[in-house]
C-alpha atoms as a PDB file:
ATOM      1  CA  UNK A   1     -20.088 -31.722  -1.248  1.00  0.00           C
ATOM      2  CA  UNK A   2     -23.666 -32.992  -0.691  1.00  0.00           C
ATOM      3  CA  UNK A   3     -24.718 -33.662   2.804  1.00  0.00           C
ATOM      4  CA  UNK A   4     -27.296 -35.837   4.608  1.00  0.00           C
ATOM      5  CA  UNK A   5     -30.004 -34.275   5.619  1.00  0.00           C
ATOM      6  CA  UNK A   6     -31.657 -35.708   9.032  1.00  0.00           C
ATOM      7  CA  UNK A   7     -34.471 -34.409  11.275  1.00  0.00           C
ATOM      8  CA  UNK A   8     -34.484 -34.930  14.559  1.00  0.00           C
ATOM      9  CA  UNK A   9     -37.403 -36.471  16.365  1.00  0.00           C
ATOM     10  CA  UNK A  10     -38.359 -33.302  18.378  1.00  0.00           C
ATOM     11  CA  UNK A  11     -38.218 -31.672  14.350  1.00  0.00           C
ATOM     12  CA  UNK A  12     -40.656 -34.186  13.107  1.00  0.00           C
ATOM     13  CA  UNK A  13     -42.965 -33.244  15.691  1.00  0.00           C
ATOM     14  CA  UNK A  14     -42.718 -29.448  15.014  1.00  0.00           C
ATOM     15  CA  UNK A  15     -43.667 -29.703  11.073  1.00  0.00           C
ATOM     16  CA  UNK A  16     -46.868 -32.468  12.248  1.00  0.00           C
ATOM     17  CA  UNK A  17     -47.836 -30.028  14.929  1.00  0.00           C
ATOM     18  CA  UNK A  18     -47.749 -27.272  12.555  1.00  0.00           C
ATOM     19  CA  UNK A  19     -49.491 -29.143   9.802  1.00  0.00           C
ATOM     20  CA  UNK A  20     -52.102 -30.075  12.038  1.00  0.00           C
ATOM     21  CA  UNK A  21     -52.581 -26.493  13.957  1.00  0.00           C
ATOM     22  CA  UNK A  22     -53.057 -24.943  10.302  1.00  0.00           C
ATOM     23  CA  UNK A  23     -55.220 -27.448   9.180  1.00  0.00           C
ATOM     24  CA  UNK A  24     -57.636 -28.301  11.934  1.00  0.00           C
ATOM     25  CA  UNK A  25     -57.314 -25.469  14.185  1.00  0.00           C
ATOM     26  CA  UNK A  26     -57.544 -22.822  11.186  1.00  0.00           C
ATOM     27  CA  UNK A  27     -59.455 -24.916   9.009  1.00  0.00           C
ATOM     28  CA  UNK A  28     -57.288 -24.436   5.980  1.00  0.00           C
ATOM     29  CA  UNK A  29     -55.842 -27.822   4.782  1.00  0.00           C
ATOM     30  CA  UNK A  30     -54.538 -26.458   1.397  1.00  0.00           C
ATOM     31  CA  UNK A  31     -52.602 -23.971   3.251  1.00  0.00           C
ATOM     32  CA  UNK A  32     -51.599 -26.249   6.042  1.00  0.00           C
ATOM     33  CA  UNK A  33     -49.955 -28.584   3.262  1.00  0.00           C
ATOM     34  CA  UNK A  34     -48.408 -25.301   0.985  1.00  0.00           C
ATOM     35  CA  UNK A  35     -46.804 -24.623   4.374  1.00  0.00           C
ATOM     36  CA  UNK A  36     -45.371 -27.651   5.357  1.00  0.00           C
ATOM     37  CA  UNK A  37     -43.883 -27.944   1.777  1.00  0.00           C
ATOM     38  CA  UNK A  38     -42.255 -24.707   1.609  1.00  0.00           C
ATOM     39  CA  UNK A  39     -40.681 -25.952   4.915  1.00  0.00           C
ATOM     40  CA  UNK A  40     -39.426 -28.942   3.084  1.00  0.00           C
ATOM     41  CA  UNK A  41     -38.163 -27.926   0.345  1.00  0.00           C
ATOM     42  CA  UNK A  42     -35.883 -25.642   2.358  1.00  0.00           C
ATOM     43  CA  UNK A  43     -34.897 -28.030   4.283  1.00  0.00           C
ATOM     44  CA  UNK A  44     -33.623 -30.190   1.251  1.00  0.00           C
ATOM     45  CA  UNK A  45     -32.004 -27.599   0.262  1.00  0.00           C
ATOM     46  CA  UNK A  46     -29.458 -27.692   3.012  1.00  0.00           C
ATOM     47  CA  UNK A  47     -28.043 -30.685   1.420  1.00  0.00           C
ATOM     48  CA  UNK A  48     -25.958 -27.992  -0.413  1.00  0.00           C
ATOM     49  CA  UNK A  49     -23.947 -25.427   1.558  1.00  0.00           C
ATOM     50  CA  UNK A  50     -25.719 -25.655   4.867  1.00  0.00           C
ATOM     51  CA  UNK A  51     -23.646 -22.952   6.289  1.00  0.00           C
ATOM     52  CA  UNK A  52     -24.950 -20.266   3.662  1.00  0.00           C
ATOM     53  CA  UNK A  53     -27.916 -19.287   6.432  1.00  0.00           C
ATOM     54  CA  UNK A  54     -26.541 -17.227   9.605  1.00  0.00           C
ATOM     55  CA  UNK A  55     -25.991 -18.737  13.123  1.00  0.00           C
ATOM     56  CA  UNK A  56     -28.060 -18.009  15.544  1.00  0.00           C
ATOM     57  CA  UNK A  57     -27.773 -14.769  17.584  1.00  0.00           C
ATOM     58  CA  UNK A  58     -28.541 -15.984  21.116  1.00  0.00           C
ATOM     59  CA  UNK A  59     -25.849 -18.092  23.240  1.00  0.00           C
ATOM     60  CA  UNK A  60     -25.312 -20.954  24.095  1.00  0.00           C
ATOM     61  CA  UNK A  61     -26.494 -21.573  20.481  1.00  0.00           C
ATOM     62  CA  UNK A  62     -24.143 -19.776  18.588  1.00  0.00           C
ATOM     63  CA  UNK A  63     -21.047 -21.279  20.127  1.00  0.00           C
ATOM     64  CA  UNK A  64     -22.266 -24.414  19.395  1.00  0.00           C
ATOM     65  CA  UNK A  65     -23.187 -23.899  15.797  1.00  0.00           C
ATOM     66  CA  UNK A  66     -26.432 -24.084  15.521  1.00  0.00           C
ATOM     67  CA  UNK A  67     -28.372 -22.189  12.348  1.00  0.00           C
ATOM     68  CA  UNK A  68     -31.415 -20.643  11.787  1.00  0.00           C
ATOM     69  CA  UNK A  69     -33.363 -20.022   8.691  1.00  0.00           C
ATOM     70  CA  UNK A  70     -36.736 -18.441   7.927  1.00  0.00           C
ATOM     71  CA  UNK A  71     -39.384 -19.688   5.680  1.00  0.00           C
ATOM     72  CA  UNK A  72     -42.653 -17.160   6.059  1.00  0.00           C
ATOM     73  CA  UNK A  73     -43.149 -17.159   9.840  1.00  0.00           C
ATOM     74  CA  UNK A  74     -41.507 -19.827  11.265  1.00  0.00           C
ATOM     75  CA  UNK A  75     -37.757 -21.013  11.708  1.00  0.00           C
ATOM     76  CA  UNK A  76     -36.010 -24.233  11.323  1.00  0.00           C
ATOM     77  CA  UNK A  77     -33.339 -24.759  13.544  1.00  0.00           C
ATOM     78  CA  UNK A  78     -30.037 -26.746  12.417  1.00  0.00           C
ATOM     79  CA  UNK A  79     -26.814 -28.120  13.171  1.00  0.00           C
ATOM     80  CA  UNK A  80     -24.167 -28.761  10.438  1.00  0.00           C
ATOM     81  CA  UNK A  81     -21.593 -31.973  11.252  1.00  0.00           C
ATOM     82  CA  UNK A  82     -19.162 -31.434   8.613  1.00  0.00           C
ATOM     83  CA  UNK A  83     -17.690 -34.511   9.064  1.00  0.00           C
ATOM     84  CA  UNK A  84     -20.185 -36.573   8.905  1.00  0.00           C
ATOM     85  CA  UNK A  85     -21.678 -34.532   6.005  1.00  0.00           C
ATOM     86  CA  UNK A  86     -24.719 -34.495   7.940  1.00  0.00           C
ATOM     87  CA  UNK A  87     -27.288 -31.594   8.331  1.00  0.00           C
ATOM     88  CA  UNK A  88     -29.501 -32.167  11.570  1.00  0.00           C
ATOM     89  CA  UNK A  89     -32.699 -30.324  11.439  1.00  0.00           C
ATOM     90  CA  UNK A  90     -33.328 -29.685  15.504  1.00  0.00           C
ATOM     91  CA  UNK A  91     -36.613 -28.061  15.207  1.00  0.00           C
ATOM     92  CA  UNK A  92     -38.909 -26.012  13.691  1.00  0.00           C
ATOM     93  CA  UNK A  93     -40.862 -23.177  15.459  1.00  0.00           C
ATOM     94  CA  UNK A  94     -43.256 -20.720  14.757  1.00  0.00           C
ATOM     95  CA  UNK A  95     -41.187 -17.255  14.924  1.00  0.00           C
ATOM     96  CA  UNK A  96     -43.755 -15.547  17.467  1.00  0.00           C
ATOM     97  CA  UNK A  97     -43.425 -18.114  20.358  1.00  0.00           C
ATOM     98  CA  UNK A  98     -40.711 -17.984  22.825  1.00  0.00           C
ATOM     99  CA  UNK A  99     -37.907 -19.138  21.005  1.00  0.00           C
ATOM    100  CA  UNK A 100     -35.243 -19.380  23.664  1.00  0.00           C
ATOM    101  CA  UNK A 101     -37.912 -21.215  26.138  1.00  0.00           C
ATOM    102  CA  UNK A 102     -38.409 -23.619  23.174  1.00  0.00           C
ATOM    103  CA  UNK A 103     -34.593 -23.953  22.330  1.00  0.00           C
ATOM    104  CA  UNK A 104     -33.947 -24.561  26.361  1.00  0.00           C
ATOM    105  CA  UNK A 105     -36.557 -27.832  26.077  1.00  0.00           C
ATOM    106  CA  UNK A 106     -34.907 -29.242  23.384  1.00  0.00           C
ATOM    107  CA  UNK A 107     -32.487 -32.358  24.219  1.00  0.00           C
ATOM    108  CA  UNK A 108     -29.725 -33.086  22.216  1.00  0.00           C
ATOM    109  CA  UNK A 109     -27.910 -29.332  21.753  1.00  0.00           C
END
């Protein structure tokens, strides 16, 4: 089963903000783009077996289903509707920032 892979608009944000921060901010555009790839192609690869990466430690999270997975230092955030065979990407942080303070701001979960 393949499923549709969506990000959500707080998402979107996260992988611009992250582009940007390593590009401008660091001044290291080559890296900024290697980075934001990696992060997509990981992401398309939830369109098979989503639920292959854990759930997420912390409630309220885990009960309702959302997954985490790691690519270098940050963390993309996910939901799986298996009935819509639809993957929502919620966000994606950098793993040294407050997670649960960023989770908490996030509509939608």
């Amino acid at each position: 089963m393949t499923f549709k892979v969506v990000y959500s608009g707080a998402a979107k944000d996260d992988l611009r903000r992250i582009y940007e921060y390593i590009a401008f901010e660091l001044s290291e555009p080559p890296v900024a783009s290697n980075q934001a790839k990696r992060i997509m192609e990981t992401v398309r690869s939830l369109e098979e077996m989503p639920s292959r990466f854990r759930l997420y430690e912390s409630e309220p999270w885990r009960s309702r289903g959302l997954h985490v997975v790691p690519v270098n230092n940050y963390l993309i955030f996910y939901m799986i509707d298996d009935e819509a065979s639809t993957v929502k990407i919620v966000r994606i942080m950098y793993g040294g920032r407050n997670i649960k303070t960023q989770l908490e701001e996030t509509d939608g979960m």
